[in-house]
Each structure stands twice: as structure tokens, then as C-alpha cells.
PDB file of N, CA and C in Angstrom:
ATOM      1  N   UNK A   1      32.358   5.581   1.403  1.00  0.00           N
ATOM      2  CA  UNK A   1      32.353   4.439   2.255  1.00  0.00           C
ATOM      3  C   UNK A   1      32.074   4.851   3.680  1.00  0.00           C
ATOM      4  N   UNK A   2      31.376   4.347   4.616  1.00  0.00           N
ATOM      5  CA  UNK A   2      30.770   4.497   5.489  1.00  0.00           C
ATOM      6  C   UNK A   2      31.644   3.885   6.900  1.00  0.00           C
ATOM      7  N   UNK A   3      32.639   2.904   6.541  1.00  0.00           N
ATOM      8  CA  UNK A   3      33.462   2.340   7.185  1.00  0.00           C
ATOM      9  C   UNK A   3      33.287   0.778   8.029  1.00  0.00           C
ATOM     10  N   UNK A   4      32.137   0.351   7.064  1.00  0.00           N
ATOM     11  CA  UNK A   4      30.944  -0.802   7.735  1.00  0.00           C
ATOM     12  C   UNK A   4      32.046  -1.807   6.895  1.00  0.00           C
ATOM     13  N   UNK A   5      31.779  -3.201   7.936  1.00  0.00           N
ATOM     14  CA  UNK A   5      32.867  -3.833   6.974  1.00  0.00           C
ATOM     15  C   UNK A   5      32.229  -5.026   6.373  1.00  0.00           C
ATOM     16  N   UNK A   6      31.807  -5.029   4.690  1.00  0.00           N
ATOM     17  CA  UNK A   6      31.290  -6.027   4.488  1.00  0.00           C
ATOM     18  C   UNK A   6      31.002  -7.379   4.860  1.00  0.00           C
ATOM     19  N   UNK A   7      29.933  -8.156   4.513  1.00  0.00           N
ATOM     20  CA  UNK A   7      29.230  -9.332   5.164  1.00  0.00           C
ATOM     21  C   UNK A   7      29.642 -10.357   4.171  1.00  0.00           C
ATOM     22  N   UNK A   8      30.220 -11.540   3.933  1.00  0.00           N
ATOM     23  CA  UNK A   8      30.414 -12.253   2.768  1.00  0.00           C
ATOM     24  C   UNK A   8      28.723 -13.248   2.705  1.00  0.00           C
ATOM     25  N   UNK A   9      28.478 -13.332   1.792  1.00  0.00           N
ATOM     26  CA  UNK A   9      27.291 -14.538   1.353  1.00  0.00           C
ATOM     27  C   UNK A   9      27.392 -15.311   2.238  1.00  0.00           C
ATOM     28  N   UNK A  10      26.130 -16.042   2.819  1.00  0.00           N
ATOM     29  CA  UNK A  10      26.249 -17.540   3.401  1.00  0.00           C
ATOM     30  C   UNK A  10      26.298 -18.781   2.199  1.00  0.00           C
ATOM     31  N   UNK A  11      27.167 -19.675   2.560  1.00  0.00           N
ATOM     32  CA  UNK A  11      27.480 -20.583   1.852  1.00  0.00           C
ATOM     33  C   UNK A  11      25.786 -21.357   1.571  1.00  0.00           C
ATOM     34  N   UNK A  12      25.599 -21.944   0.461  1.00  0.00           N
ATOM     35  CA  UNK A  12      24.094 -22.855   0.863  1.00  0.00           C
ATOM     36  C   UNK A  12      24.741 -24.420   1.252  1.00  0.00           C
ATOM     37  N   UNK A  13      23.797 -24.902   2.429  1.00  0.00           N
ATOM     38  CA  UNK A  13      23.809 -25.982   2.812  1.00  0.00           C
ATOM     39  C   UNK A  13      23.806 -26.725   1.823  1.00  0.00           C
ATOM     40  N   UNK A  14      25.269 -27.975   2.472  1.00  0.00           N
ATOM     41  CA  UNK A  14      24.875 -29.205   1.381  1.00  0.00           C
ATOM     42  C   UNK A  14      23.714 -29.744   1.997  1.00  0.00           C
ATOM     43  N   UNK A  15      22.785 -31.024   1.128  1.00  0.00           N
ATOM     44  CA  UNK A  15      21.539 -31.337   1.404  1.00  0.00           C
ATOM     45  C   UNK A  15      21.845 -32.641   2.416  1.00  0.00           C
ATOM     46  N   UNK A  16      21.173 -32.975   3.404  1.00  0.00           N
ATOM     47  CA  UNK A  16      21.229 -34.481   4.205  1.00  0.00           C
ATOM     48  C   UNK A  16      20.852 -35.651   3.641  1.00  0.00           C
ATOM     49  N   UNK A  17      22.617 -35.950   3.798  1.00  0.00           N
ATOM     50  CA  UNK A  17      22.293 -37.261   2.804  1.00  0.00           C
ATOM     51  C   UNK A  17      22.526 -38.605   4.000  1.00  0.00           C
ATOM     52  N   UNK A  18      21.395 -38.707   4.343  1.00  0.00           N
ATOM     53  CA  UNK A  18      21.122 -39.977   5.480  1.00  0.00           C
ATOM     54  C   UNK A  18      21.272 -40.986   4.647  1.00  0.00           C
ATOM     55  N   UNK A  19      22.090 -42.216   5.363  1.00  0.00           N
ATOM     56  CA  UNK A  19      21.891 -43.633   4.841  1.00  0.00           C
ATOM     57  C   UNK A  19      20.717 -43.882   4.139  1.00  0.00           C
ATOM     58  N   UNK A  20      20.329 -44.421   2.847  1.00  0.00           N
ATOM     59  CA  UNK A  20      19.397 -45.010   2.463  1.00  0.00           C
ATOM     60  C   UNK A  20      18.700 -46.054   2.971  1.00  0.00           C
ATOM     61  N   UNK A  21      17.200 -45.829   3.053  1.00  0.00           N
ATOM     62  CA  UNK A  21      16.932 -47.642   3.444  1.00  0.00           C
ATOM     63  C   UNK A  21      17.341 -48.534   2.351  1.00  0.00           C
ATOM     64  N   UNK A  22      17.985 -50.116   2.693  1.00  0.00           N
ATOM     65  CA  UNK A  22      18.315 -50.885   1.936  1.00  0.00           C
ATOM     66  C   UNK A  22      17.239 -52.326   1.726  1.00  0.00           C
ATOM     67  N   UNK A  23      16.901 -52.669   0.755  1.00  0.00           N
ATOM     68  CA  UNK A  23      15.720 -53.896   0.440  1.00  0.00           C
ATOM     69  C   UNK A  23      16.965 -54.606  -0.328  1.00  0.00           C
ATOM     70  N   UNK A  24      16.359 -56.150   0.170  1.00  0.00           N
ATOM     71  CA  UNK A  24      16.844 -57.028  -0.590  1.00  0.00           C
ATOM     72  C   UNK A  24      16.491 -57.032  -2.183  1.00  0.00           C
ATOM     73  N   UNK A  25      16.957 -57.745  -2.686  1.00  0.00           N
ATOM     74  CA  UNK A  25      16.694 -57.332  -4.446  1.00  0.00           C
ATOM     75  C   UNK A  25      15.367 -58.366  -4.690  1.00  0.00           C
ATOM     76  N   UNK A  26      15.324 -59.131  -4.044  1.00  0.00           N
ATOM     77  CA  UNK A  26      13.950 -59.963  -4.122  1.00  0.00           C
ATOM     78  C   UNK A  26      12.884 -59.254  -3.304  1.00  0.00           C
ATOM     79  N   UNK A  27      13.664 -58.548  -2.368  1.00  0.00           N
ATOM     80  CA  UNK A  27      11.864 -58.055  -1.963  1.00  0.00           C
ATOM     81  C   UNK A  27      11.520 -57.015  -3.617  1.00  0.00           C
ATOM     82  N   UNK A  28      12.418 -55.881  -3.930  1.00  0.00           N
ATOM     83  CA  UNK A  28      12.317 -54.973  -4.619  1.00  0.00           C
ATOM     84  C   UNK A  28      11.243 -56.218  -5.930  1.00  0.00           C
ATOM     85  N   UNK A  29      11.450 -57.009  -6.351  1.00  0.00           N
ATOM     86  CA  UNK A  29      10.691 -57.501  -7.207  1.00  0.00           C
ATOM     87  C   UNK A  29       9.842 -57.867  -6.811  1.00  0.00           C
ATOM     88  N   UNK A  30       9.130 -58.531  -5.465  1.00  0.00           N
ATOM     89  CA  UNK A  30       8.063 -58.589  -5.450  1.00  0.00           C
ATOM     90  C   UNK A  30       7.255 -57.040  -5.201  1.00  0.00           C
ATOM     91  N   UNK A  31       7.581 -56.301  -5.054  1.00  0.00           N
ATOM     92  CA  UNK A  31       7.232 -54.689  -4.694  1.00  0.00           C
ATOM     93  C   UNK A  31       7.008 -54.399  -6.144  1.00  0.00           C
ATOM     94  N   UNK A  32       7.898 -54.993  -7.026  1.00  0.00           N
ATOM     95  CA  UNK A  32       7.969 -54.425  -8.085  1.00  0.00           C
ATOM     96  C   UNK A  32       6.533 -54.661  -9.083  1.00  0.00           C
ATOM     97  N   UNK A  33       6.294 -55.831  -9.111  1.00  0.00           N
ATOM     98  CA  UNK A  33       4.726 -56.496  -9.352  1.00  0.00           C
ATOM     99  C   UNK A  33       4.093 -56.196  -8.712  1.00  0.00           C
ATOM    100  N   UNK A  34       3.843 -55.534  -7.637  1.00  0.00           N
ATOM    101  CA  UNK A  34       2.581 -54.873  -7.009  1.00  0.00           C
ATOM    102  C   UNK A  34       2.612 -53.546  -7.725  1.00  0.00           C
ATOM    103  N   UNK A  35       3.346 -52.685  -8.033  1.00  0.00           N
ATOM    104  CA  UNK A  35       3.358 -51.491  -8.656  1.00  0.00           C
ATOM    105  C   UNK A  35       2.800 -51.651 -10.142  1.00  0.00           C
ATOM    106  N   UNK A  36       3.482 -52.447 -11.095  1.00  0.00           N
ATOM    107  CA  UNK A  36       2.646 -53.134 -12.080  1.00  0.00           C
ATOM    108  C   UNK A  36       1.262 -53.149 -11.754  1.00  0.00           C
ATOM    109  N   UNK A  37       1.531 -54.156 -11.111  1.00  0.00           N
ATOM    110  CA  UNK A  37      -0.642 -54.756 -10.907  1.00  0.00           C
ATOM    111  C   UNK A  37      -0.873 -53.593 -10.526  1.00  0.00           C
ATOM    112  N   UNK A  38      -0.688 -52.512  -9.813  1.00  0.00           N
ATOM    113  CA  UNK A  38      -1.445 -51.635  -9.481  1.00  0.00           C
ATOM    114  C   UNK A  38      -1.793 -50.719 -10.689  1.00  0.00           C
ATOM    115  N   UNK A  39      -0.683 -50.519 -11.393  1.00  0.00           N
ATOM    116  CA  UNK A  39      -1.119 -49.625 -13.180  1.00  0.00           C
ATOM    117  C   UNK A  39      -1.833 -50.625 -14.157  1.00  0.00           C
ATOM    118  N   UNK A  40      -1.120 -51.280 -14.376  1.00  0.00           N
ATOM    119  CA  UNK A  40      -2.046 -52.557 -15.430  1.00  0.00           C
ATOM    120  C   UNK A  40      -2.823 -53.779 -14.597  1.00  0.00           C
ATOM    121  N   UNK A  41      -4.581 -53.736 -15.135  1.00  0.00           N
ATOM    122  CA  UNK A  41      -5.029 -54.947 -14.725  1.00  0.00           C
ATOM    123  C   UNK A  41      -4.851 -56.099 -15.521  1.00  0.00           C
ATOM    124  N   UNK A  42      -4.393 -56.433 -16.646  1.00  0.00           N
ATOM    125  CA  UNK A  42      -4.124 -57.201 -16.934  1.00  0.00           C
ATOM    126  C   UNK A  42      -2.906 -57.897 -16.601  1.00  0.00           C
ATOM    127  N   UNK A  43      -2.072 -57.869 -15.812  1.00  0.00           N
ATOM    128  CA  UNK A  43      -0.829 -58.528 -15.503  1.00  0.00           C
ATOM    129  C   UNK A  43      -1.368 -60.104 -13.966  1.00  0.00           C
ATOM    130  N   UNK A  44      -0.982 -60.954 -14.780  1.00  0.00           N
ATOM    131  CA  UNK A  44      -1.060 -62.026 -13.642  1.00  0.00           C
ATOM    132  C   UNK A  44       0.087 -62.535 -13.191  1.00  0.00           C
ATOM    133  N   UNK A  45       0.428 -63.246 -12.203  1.00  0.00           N
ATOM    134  CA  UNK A  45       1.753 -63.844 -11.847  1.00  0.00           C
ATOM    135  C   UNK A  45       1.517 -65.349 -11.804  1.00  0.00           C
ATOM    136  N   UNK A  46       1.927 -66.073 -12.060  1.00  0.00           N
ATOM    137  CA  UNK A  46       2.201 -67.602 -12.477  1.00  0.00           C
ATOM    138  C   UNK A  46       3.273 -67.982 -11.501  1.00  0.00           C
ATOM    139  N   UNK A  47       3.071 -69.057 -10.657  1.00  0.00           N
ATOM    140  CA  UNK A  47       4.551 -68.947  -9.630  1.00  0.00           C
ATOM    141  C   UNK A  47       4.504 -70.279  -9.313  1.00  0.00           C
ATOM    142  N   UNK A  48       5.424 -70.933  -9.435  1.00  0.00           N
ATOM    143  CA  UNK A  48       5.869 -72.601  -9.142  1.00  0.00           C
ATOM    144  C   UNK A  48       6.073 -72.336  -7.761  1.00  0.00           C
ATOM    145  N   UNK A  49       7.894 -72.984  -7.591  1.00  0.00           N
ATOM    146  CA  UNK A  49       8.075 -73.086  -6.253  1.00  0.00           C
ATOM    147  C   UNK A  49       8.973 -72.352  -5.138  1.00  0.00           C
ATOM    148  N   UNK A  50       8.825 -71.263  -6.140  1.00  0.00           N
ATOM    149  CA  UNK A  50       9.699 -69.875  -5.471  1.00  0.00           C
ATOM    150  C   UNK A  50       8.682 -69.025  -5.626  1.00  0.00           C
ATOM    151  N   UNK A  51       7.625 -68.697  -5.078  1.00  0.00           N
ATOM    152  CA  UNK A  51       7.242 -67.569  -4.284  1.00  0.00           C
ATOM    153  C   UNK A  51       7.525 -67.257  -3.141  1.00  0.00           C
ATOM    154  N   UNK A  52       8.260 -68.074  -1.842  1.00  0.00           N
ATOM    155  CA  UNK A  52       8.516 -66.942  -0.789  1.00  0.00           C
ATOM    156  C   UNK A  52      10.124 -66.666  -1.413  1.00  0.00           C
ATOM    157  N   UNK A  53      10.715 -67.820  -2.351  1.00  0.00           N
ATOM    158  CA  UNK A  53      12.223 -66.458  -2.349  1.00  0.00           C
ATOM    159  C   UNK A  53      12.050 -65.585  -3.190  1.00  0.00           C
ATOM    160  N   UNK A  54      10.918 -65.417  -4.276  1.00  0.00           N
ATOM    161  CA  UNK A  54      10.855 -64.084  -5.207  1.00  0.00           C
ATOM    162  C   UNK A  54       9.673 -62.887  -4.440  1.00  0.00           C
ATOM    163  N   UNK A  55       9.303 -63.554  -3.458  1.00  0.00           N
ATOM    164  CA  UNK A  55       8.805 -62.397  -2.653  1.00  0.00           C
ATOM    165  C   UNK A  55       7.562 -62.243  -3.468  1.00  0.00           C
ATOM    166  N   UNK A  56       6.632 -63.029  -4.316  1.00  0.00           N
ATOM    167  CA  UNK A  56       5.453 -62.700  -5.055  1.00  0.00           C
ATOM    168  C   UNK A  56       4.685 -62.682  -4.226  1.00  0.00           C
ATOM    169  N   UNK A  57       4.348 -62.578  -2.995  1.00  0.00           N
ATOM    170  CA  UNK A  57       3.267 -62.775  -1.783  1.00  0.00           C
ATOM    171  C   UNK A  57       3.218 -61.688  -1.596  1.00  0.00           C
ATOM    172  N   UNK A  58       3.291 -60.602  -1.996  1.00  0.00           N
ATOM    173  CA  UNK A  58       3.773 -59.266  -1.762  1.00  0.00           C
ATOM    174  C   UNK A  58       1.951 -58.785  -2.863  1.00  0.00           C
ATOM    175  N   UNK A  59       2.446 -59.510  -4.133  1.00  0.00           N
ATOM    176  CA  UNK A  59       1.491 -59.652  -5.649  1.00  0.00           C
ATOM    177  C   UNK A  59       0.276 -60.292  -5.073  1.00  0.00           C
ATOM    178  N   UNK A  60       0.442 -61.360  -4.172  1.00  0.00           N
ATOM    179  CA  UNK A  60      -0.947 -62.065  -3.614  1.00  0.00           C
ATOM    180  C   UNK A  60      -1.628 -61.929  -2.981  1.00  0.00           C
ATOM    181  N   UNK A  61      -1.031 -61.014  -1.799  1.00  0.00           N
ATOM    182  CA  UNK A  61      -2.246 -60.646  -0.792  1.00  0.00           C
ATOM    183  C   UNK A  61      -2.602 -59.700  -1.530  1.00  0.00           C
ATOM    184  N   UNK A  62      -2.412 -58.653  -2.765  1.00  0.00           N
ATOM    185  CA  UNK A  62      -2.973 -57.274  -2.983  1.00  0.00           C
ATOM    186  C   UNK A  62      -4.152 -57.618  -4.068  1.00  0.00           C
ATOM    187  N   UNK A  63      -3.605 -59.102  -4.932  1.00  0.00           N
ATOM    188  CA  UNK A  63      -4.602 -59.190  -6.149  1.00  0.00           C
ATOM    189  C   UNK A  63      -4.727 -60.787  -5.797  1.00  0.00           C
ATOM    190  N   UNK A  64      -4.754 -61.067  -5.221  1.00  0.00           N
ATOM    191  CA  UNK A  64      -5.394 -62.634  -5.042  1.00  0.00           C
ATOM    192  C   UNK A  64      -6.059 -63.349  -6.588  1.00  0.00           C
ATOM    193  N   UNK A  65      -7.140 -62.308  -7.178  1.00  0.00           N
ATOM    194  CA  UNK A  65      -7.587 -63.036  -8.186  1.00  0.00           C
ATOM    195  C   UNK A  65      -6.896 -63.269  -9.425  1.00  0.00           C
ATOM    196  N   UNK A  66      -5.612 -62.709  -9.151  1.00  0.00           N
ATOM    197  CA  UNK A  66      -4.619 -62.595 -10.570  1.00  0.00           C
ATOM    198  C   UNK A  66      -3.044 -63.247 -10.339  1.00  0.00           C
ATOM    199  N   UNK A  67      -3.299 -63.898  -8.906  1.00  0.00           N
ATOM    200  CA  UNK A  67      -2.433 -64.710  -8.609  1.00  0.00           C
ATOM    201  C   UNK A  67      -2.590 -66.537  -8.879  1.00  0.00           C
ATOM    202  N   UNK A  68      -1.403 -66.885  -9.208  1.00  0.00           N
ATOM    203  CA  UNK A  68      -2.267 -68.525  -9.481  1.00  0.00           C
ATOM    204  C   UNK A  68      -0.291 -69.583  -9.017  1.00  0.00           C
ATOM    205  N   UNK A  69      -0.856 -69.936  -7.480  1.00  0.00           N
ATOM    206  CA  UNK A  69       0.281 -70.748  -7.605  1.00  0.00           C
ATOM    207  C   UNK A  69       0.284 -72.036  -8.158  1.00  0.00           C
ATOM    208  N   UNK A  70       0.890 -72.478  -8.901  1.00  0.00           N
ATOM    209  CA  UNK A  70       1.203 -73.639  -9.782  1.00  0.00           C
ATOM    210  C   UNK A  70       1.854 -74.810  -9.291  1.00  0.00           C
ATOM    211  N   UNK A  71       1.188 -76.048  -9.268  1.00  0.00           N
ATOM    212  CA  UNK A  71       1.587 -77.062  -7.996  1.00  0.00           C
ATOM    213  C   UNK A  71       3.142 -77.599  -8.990  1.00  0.00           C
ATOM    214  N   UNK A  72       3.398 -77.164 -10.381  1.00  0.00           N
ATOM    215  CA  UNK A  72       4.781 -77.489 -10.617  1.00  0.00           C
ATOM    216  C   UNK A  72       5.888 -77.196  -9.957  1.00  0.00           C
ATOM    217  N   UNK A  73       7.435 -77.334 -10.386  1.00  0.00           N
ATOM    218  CA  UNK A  73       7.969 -77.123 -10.106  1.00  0.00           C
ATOM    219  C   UNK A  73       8.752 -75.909 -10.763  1.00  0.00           C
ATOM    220  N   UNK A  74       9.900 -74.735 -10.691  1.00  0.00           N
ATOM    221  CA  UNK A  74       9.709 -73.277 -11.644  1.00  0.00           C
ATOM    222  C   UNK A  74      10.441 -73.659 -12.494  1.00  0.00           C
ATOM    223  N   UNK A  75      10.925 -74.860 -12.746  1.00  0.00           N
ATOM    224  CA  UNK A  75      11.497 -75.119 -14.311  1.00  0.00           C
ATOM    225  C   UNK A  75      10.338 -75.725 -15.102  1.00  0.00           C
ATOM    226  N   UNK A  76       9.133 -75.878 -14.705  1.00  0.00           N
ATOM    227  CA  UNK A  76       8.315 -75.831 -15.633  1.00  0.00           C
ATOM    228  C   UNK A  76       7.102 -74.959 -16.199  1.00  0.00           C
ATOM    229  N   UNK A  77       7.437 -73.453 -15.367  1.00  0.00           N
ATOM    230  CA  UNK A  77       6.914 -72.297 -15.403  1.00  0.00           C
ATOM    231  C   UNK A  77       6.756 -71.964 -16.878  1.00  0.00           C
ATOM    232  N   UNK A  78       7.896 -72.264 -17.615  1.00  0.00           N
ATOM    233  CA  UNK A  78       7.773 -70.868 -18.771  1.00  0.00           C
ATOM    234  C   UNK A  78       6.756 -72.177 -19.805  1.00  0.00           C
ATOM    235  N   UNK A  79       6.663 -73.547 -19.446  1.00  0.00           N
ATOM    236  CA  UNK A  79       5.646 -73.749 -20.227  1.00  0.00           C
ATOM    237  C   UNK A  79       4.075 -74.014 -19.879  1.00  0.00           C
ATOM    238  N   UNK A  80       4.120 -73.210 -18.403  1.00  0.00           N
ATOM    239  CA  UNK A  80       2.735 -73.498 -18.312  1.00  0.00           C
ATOM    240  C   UNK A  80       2.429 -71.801 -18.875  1.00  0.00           C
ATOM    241  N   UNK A  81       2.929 -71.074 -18.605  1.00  0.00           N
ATOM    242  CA  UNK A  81       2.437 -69.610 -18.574  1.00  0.00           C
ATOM    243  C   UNK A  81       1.772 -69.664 -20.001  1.00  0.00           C
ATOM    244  N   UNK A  82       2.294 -70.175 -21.396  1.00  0.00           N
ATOM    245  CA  UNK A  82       1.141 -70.096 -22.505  1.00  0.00           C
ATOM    246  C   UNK A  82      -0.106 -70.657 -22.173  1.00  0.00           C
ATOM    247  N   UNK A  83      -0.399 -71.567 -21.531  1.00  0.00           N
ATOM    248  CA  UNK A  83      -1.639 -71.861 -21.083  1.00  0.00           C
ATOM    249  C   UNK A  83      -2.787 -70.540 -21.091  1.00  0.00           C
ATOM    250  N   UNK A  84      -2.707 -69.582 -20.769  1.00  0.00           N
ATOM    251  CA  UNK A  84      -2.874 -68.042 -20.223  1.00  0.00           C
ATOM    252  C   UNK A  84      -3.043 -68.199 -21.770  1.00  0.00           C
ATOM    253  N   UNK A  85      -4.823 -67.611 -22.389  1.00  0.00           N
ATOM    254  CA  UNK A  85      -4.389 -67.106 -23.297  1.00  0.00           C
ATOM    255  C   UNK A  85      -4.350 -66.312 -23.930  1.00  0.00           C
ATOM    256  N   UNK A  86      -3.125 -66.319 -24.809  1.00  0.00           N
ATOM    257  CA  UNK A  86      -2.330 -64.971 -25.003  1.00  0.00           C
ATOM    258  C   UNK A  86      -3.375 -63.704 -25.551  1.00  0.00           C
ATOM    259  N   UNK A  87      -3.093 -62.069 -25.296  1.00  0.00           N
ATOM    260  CA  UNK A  87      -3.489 -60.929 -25.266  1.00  0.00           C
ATOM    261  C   UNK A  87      -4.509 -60.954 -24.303  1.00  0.00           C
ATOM    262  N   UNK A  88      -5.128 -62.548 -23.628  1.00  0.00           N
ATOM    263  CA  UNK A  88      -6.312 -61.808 -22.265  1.00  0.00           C
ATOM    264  C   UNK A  88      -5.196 -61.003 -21.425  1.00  0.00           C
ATOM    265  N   UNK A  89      -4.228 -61.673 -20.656  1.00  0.00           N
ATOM    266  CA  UNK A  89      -3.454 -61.085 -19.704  1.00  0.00           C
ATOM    267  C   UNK A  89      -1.751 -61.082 -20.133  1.00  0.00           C
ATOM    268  N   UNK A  90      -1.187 -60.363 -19.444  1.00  0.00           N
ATOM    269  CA  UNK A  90       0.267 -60.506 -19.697  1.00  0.00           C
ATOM    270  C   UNK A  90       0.603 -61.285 -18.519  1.00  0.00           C
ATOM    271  N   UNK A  91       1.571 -62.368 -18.498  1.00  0.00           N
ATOM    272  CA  UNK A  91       1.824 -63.163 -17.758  1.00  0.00           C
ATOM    273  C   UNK A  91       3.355 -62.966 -17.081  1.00  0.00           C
ATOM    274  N   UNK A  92       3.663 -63.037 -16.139  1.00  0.00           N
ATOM    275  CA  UNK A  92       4.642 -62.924 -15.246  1.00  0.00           C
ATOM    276  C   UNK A  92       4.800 -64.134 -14.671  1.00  0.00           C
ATOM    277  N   UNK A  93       5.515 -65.071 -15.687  1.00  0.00           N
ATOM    278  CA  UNK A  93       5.719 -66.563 -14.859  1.00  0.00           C
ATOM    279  C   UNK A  93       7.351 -66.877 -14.437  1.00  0.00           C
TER     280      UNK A  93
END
């Protein structure tokens, strides 16, 4: 022994865990259909009278031609969406 007095290991840093950014849960779904439309072209959105609270404007400015707002009202969404017909597109009404 030389009389040197050992060095202990440095600990490893915990990692920085900064606040997350937080999204409302309606934006996250309209975000969420743009990510869709962006992998599948076949996906359209069908939207009565909640597109600004489901945030689908998000889906409309990116694909306009696969957007179709519907002058109903959204309790009569799930029977217009068969209209669409079935295997051309997958429908998101």
C-alpha cells in the first residue's frame, strides 16, 4: 500500500425530470387523428356539431379533402357515417 487514500465511485445522476407539458384530452384527440391520417390514407372524419370541442380542426386544416362537416347534429353522426361506403374509407364519425 502506497498510503493513497482511496476515491469512492461517483454516484450516477438521477435523470431531469422537468414538469411535463400538459394537453387537454380533447386537444390529444384531435392530434390524435392527425397522426392516423398521417399513417393511413384512408381514414376520414365525419363531424356534426362538436368539432371545435373535439378539436377535429386540428384533422382539417392538414387533410381538408378527407374532412366532411355534417350540417347534422352529433347524435345523428353514427347514422350518417354508413353513408361512407364501407371498405372505401374507415370512418371516424
Amino acid at each position: 500500500m502506497t498510503g493513497a487514500t482511496p476515491v469512492a465511485p461517483k454516484a450516477p445522476q438521477a435523470p431531469s425530470l422537468g414538469k411535463p407539458e400538459m394537453k387537454r384530452t380533447r386537444e390529444g384527440f384531435g392530434h390524435g387523428l392527425v397522426d392516423l391520417g398521417e399513417k393511413r390514407s384512408d381514414v376520414v372524419v365525419l363531424v356534426g356539431d362538436l368539432s371545435g370541442s373535439t378539436n377535429v380542426t386540428f384533422f382539417a386544416e392538414k387533410f381538408p379533402d378527407r374532412f366532411s362537416p355534417r350540417p347534422e347534429r352529433s347524435h345523428s353522426s353514427p347514422r350518417t357515417a354508413p353513408s361512407v361506403p364501407a371498405g372505401a374509407r374507415i370512418r371516424c364519425a
